[in-house]
N, C-alpha and C. Protein backbone atom coordinates (compact mmCIF):
# COMPACT_ATOMS: atom_id res chain seq x y z
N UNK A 1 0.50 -24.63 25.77
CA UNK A 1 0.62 -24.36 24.35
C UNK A 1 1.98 -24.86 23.89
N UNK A 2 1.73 -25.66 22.98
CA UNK A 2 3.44 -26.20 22.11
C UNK A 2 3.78 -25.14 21.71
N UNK A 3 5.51 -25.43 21.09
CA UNK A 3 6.26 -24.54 20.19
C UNK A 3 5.29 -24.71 18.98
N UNK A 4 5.25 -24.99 18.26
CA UNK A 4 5.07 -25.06 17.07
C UNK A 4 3.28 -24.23 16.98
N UNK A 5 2.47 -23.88 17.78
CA UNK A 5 1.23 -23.53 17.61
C UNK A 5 1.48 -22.08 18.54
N UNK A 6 2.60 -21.55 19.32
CA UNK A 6 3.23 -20.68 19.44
C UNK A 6 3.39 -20.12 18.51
N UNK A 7 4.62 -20.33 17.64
CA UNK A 7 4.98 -20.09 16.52
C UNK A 7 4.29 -19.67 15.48
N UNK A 8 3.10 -20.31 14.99
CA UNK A 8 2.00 -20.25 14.06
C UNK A 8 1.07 -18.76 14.40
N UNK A 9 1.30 -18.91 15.95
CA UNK A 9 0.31 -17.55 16.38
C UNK A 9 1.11 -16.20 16.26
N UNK A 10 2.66 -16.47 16.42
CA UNK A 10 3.36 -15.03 16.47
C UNK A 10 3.53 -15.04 14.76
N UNK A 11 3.90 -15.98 13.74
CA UNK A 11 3.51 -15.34 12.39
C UNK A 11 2.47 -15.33 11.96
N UNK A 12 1.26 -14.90 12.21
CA UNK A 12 0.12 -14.88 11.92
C UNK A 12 -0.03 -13.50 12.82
N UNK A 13 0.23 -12.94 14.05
CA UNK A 13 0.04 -11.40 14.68
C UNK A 13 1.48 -10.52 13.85
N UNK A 14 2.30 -11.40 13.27
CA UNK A 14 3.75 -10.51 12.41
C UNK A 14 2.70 -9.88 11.11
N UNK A 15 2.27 -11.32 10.44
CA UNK A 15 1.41 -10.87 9.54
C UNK A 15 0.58 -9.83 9.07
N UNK A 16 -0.31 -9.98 10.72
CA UNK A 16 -1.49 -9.15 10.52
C UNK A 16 -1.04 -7.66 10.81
N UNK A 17 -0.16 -7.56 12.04
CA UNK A 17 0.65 -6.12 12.08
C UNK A 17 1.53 -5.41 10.91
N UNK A 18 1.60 -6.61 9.59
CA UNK A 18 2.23 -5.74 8.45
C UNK A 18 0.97 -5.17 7.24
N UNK A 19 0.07 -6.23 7.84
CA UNK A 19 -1.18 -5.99 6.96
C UNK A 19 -1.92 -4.57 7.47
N UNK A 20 -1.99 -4.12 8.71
CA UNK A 20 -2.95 -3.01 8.99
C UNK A 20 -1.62 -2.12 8.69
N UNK A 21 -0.01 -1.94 8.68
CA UNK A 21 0.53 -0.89 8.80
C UNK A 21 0.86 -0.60 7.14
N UNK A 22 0.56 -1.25 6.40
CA UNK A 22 1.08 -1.71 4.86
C UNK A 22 -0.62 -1.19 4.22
N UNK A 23 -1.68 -1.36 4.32
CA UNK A 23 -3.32 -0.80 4.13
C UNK A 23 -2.77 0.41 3.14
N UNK A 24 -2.62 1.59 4.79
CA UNK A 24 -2.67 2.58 4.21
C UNK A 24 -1.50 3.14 3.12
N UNK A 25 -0.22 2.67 2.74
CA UNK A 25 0.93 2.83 2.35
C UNK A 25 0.16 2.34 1.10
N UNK A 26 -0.60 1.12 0.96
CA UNK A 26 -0.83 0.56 -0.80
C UNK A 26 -2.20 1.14 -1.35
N UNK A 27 -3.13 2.06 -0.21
CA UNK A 27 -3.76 3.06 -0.59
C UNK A 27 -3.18 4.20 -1.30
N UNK A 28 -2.56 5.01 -0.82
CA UNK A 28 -1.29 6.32 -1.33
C UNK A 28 -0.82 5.84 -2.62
N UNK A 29 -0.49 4.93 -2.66
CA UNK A 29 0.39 4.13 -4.15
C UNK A 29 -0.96 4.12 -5.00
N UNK A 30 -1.66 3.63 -4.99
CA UNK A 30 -2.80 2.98 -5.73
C UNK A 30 -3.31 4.50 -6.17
N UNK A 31 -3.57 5.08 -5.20
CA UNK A 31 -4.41 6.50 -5.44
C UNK A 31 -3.19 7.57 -6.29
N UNK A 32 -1.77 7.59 -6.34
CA UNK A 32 -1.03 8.24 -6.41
C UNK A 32 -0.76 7.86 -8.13
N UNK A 33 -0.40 6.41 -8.39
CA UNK A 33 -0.79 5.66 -10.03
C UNK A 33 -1.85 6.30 -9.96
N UNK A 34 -3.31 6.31 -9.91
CA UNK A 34 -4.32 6.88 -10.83
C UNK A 34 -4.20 8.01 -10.72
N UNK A 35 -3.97 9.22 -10.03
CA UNK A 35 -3.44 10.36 -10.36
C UNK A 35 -2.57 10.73 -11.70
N UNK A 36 -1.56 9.92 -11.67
CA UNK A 36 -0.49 9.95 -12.72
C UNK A 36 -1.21 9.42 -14.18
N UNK A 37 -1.83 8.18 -14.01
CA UNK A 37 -2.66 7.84 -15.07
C UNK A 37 -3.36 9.24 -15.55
N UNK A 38 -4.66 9.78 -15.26
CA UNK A 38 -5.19 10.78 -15.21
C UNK A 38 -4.32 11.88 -15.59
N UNK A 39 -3.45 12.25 -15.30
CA UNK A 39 -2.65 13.39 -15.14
C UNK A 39 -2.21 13.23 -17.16
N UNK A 40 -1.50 12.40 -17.19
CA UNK A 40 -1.06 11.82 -18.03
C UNK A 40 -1.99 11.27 -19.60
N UNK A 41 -3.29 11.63 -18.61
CA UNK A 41 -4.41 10.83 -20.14
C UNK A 41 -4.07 9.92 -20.82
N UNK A 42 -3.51 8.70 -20.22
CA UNK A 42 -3.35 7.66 -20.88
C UNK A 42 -4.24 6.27 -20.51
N UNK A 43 -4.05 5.15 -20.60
CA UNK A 43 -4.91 3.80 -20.36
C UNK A 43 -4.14 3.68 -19.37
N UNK A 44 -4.44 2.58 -18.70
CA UNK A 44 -3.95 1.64 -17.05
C UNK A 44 -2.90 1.14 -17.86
N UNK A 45 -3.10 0.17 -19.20
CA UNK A 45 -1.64 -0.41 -19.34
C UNK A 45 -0.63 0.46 -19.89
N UNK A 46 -0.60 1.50 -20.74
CA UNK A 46 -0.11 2.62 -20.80
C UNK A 46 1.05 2.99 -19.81
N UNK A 47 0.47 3.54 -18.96
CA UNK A 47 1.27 4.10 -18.00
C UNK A 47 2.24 3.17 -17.44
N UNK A 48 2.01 2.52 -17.38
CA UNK A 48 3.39 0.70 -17.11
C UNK A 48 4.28 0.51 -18.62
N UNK A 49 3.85 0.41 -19.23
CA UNK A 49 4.75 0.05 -19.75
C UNK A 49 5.47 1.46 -20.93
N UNK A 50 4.85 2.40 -19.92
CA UNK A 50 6.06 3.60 -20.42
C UNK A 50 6.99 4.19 -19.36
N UNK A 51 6.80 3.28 -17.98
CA UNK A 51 7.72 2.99 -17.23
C UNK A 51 9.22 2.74 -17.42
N UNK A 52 10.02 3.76 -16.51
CA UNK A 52 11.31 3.01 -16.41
C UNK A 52 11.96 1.85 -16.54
N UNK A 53 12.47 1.32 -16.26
CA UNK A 53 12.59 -0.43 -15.91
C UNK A 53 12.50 -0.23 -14.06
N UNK A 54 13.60 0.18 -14.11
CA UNK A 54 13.57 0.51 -12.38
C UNK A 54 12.73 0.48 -11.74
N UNK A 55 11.60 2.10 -12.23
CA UNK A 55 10.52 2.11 -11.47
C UNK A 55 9.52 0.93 -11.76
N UNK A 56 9.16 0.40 -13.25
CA UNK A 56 8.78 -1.07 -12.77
C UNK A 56 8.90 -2.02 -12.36
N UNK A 57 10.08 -2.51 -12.24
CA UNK A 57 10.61 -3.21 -11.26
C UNK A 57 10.16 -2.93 -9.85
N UNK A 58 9.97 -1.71 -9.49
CA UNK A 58 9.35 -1.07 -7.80
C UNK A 58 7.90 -2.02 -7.93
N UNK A 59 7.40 -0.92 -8.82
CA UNK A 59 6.21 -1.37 -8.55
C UNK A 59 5.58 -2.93 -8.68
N UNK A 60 6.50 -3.74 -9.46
CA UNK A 60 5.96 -5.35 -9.71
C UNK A 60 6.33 -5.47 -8.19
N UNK A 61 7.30 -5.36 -7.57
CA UNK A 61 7.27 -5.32 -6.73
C UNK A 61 6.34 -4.71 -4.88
N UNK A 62 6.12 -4.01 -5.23
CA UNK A 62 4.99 -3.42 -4.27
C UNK A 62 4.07 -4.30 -4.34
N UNK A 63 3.59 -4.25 -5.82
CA UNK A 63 2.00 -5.12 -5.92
C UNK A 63 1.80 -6.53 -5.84
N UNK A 64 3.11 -7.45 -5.84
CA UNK A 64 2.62 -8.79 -5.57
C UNK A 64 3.68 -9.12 -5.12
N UNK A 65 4.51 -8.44 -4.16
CA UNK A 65 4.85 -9.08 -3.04
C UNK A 65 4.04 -9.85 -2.15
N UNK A 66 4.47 -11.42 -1.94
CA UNK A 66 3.70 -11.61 -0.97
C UNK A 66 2.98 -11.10 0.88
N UNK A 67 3.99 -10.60 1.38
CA UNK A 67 3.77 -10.39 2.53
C UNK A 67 2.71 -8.90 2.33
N UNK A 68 2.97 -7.95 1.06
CA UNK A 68 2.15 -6.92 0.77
C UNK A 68 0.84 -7.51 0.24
N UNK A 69 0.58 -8.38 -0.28
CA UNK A 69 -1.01 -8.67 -1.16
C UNK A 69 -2.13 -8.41 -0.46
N UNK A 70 -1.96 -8.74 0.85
CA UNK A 70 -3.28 -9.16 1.64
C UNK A 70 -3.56 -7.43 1.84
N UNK A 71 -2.63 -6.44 2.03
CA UNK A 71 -3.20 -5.54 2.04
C UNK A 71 -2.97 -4.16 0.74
N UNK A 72 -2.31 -5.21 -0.36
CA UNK A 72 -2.85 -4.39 -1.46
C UNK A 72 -4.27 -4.65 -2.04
N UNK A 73 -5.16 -5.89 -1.55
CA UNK A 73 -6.56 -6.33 -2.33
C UNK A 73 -7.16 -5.14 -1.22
N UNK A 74 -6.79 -5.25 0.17
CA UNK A 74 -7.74 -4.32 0.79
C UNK A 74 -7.93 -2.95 0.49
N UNK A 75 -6.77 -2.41 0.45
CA UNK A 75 -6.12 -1.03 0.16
C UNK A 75 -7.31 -0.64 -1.36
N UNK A 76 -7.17 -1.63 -2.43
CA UNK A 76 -7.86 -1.56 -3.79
C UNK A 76 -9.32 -1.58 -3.47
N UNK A 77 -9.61 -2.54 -2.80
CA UNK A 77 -11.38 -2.44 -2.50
C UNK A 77 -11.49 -1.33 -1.93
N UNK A 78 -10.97 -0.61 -0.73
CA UNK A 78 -11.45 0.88 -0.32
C UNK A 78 -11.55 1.47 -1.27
N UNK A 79 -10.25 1.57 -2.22
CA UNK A 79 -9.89 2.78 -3.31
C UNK A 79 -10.83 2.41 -4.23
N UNK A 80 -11.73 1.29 -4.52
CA UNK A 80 -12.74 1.11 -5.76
C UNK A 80 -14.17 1.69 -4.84
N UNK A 81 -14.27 1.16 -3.93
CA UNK A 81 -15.08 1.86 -2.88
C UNK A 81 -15.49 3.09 -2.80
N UNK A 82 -14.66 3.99 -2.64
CA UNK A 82 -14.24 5.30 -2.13
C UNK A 82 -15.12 6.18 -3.54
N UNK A 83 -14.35 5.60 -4.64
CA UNK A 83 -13.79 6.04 -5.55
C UNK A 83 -15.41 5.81 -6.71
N UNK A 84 -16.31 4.68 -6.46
CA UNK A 84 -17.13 4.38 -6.80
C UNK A 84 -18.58 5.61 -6.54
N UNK A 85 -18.54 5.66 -5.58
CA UNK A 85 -19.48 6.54 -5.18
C UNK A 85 -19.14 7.97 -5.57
N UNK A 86 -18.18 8.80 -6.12
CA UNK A 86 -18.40 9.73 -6.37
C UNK A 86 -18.39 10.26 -7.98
């Protein structure tokens, strides 16, 4: 095996080990916003932009960080999932 297809395989197992430990962390977030939404009786865009700056700043951050995406879409399909059926 070359360096370079080495390489490709250990960021791609870095990846995937941030993706299964990162799942459940952008589940909690996701479920924790619609709580607050709810709580709050307001709309989805609502609740953002009566945000801090700070705390939006967090959260633009959480949600489309790259190395986070792959397991904020997953994290969201459970939580539409989950969340669908009852």
């Amino acid at each position: 095996m070359d360096g370079l297809s080495f390489y490709g395989l250990l960021v791609a197992a870095v990846l995937f080990v941030i993706t299964l430990i990162m799942i459940p962390v952008q589940y909690r977030y996701i479920q924790s916003m619609e709580e607050e939404r709810e709580k709050k009786k307001q709309k989805h865009g609502e609740v953002y932009d009566k945000m801090p700056v700070g705390e939006e700043f967090l959260h633009l951050n959480a949600q489309i960080n790259p190395l986070f995406l792959p397991a904020n879409l997953i994290a969201y399909l459970i939580f539409k999932a989950k969340h669908k059926q009852k």
